[in-house]
Protein backbone atom coordinates (compact mmCIF):
# COMPACT_ATOMS: atom_id res chain seq x y z
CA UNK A 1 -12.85 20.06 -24.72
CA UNK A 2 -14.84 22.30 -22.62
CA UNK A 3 -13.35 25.63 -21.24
CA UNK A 4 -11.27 25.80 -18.32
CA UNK A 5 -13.12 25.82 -15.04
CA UNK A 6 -11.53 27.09 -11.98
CA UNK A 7 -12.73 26.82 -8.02
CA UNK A 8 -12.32 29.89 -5.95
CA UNK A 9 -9.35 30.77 -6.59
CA UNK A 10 -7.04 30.14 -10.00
CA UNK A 11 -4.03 28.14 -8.80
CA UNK A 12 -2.28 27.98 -12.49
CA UNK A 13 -2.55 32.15 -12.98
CA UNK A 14 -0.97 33.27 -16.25
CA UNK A 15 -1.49 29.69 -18.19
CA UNK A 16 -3.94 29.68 -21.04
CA UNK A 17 -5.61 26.82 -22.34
CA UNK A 18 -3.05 24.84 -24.07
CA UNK A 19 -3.78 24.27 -27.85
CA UNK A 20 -2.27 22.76 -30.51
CA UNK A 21 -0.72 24.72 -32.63
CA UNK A 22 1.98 22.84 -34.93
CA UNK A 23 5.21 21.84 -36.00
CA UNK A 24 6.20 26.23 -36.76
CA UNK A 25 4.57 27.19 -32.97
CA UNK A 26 7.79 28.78 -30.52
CA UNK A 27 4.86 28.29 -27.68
CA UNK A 28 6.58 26.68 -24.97
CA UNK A 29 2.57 25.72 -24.12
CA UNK A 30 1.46 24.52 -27.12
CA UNK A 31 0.91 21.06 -28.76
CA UNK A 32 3.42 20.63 -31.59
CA UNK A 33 2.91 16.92 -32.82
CA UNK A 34 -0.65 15.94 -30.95
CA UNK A 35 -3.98 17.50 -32.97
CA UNK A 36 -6.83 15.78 -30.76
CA UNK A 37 -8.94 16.36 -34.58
CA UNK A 38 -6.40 15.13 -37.08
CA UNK A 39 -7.74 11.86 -38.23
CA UNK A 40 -5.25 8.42 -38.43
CA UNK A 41 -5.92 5.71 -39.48
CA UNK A 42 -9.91 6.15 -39.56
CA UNK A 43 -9.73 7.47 -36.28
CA UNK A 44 -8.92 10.91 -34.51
CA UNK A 45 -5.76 11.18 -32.36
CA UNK A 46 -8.26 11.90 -29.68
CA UNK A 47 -9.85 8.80 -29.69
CA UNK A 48 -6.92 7.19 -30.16
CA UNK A 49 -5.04 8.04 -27.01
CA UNK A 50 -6.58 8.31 -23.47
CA UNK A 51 -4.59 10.33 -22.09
CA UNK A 52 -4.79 11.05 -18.29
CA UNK A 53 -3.85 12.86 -15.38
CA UNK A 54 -2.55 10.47 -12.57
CA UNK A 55 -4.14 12.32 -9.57
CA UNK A 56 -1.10 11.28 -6.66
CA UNK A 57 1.89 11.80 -9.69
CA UNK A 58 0.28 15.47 -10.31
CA UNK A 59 -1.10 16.79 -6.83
CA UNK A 60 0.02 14.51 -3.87
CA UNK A 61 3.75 13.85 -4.57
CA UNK A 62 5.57 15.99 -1.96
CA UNK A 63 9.17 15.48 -3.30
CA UNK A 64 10.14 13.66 0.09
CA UNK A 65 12.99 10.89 -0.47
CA UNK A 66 14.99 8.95 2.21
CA UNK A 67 17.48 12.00 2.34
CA UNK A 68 14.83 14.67 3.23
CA UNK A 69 12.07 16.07 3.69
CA UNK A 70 8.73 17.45 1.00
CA UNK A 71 10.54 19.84 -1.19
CA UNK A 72 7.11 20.34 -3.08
CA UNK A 73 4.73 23.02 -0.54
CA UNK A 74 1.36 23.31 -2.65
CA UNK A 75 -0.90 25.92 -2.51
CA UNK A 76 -3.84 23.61 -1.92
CA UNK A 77 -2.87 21.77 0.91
CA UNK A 78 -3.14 24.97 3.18
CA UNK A 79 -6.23 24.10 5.07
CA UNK A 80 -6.55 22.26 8.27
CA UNK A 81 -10.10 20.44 7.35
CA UNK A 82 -9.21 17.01 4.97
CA UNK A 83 -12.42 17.34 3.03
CA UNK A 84 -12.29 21.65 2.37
CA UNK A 85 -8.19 20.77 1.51
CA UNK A 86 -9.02 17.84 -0.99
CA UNK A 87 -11.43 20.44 -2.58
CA UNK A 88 -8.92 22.72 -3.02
CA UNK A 89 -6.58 19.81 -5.09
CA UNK A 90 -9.63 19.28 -6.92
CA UNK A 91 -10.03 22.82 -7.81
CA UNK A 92 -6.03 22.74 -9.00
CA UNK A 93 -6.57 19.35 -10.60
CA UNK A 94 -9.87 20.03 -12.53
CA UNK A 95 -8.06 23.67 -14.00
CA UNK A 96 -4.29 21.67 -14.96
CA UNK A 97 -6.53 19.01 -16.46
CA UNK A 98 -9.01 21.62 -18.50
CA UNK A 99 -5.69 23.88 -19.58
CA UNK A 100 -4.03 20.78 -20.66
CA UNK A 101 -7.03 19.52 -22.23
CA UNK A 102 -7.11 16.14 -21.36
CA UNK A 103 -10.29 13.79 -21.12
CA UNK A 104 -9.22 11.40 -18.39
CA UNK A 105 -8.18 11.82 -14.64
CA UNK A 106 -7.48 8.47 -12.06
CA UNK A 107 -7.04 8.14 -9.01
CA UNK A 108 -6.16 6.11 -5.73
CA UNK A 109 -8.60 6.78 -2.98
CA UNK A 110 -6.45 8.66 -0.38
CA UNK A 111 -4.94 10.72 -3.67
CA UNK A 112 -8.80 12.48 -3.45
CA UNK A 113 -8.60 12.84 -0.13
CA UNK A 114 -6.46 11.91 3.38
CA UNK A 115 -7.41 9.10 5.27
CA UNK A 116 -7.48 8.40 8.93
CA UNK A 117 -7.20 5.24 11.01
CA UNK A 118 -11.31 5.21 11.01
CA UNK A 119 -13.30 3.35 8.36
CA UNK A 120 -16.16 5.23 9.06
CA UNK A 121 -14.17 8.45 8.61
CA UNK A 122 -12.48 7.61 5.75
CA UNK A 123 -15.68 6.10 3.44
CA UNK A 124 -17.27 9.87 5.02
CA UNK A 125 -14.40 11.64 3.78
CA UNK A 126 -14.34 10.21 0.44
CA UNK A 127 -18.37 10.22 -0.22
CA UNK A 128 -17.97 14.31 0.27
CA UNK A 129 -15.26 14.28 -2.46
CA UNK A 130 -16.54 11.96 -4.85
CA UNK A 131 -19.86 14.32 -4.65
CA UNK A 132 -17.32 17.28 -5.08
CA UNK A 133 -15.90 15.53 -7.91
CA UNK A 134 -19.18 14.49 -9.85
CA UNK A 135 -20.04 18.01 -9.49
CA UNK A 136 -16.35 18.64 -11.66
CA UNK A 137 -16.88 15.82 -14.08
CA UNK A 138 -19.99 17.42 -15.49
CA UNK A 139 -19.16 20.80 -15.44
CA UNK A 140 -15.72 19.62 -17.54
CA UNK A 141 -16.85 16.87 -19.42
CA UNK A 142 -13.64 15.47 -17.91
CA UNK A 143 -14.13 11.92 -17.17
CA UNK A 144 -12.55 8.79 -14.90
CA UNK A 145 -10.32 6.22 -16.76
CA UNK A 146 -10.07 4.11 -13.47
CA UNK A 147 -9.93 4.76 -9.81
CA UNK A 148 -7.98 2.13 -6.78
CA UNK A 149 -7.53 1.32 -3.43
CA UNK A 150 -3.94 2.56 -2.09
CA UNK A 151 -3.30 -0.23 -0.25
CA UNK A 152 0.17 -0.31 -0.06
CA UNK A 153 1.68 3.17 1.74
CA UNK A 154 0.49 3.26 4.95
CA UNK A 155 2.42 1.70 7.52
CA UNK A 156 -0.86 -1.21 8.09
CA UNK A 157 0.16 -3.02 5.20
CA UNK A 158 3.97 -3.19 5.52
CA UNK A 159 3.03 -7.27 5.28
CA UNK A 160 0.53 -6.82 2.40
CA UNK A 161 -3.33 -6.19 2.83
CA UNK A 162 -5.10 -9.22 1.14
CA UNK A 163 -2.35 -11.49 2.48
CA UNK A 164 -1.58 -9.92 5.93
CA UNK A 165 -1.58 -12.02 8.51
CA UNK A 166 -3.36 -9.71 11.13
CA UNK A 167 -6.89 -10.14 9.91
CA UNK A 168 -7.61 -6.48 11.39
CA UNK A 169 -5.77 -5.36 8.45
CA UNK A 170 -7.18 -7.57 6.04
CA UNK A 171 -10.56 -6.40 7.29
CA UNK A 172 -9.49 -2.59 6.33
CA UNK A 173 -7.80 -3.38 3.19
CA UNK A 174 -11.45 -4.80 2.29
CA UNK A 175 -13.39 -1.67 3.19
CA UNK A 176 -10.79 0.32 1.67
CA UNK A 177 -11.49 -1.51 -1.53
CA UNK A 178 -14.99 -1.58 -1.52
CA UNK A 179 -15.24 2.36 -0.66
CA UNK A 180 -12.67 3.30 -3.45
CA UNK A 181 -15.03 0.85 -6.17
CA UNK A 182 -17.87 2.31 -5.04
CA UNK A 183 -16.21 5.89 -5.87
CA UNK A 184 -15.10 4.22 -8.76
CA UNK A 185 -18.56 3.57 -10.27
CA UNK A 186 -19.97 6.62 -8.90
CA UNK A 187 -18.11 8.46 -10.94
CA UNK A 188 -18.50 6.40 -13.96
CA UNK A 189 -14.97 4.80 -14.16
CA UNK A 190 -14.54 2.97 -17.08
CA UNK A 191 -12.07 0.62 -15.47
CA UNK A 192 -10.94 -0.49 -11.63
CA UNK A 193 -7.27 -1.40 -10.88
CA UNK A 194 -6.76 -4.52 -9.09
């Protein structure tokens, strides 16, 4: 893995690049069992697993349940403008996934960035990210394992997208999908989630 890279400003402070380093380690931040070089079976652990970062699990999830409120306040969701806040996530995400070392990230398409009622708006918004995050990609070396369309938690598609019987919605589920494979092969996914 390439070394850590960091946007502006270092959102994981005090957390070095985590390494393995054994069964003997006390390192709360260390790899004990995985060694990305030990070879198994003809093949190195590395290549082996694909391990990834799930984009909304790591940086979206605010915590929120039916009994409350977001209990999780992140440091990059500060700004008012969508596209300079879903840079800042992709600052965070780019350094968690470098310290942890892993080679994959996914995504859904309003995990990158937040949508808006507005086709137009959203395929703008998430062309300026996906350049943001091609940018990341090569200076990592992290890549995409897959990327989808989130077309089940907005309110639009409480009777399905595909299936909905309001053909407005169908129409936006569509463009939704088409937008996030487009990002999807942009950023040289190797797979798209259906």
């Amino acid at each position: 893995m390439t070394n850590v890279i960091k946007g502006e400003k270092e959102f994981f402070s005090g957390i070095n690049q985590i390494k393995f380093e054994g069964l003997e380690s006390n390192n709360p931040l260390a790899f004990r069992w995985y060694d990305a070089n030990k070879v198994v079976a003809g093949k190195t652990m590395n290549e082996h697993f694909k391990f990834a970062c799930a984009y909304w699990h790591s940086f979206n999830g605010n915590g929120s349940d039916p009994f409350g409120s977001a209990t999780h306040i992140f440091p990059w969701d500060a700004k008012a403008d969508a596209v300079e806040r879903a840079k800042d996530k992709m600052d965070a995400a780019f350094e968690f996934i470098t310290k942890m070392q892993l080679p994959y990230y996914c995504f859904h398409d309003v995990d990158l960035v937040d949508y808006t009622d507005n086709v137009s708006e959203n395929e703008r918004r998430l062309q300026a990210i996906v350049a943001y995050a091609k940018q990341k990609q090569a200076e990592s070396g992290v890549k995409l394992l897959w990327g989808t369309a989130n077309l089940f938690s907005h309110k639009r598609y409480m009777n399905g997208a595909s299936t909905n019987p309001d053909f407005h919605v169908v129409a936006h589920g569509g463009a939704q999908v088409k937008a996030a494979l487009e990002a999807t092969i942009e950023l040289g996914g190797e797979n798209y989630v259906f």
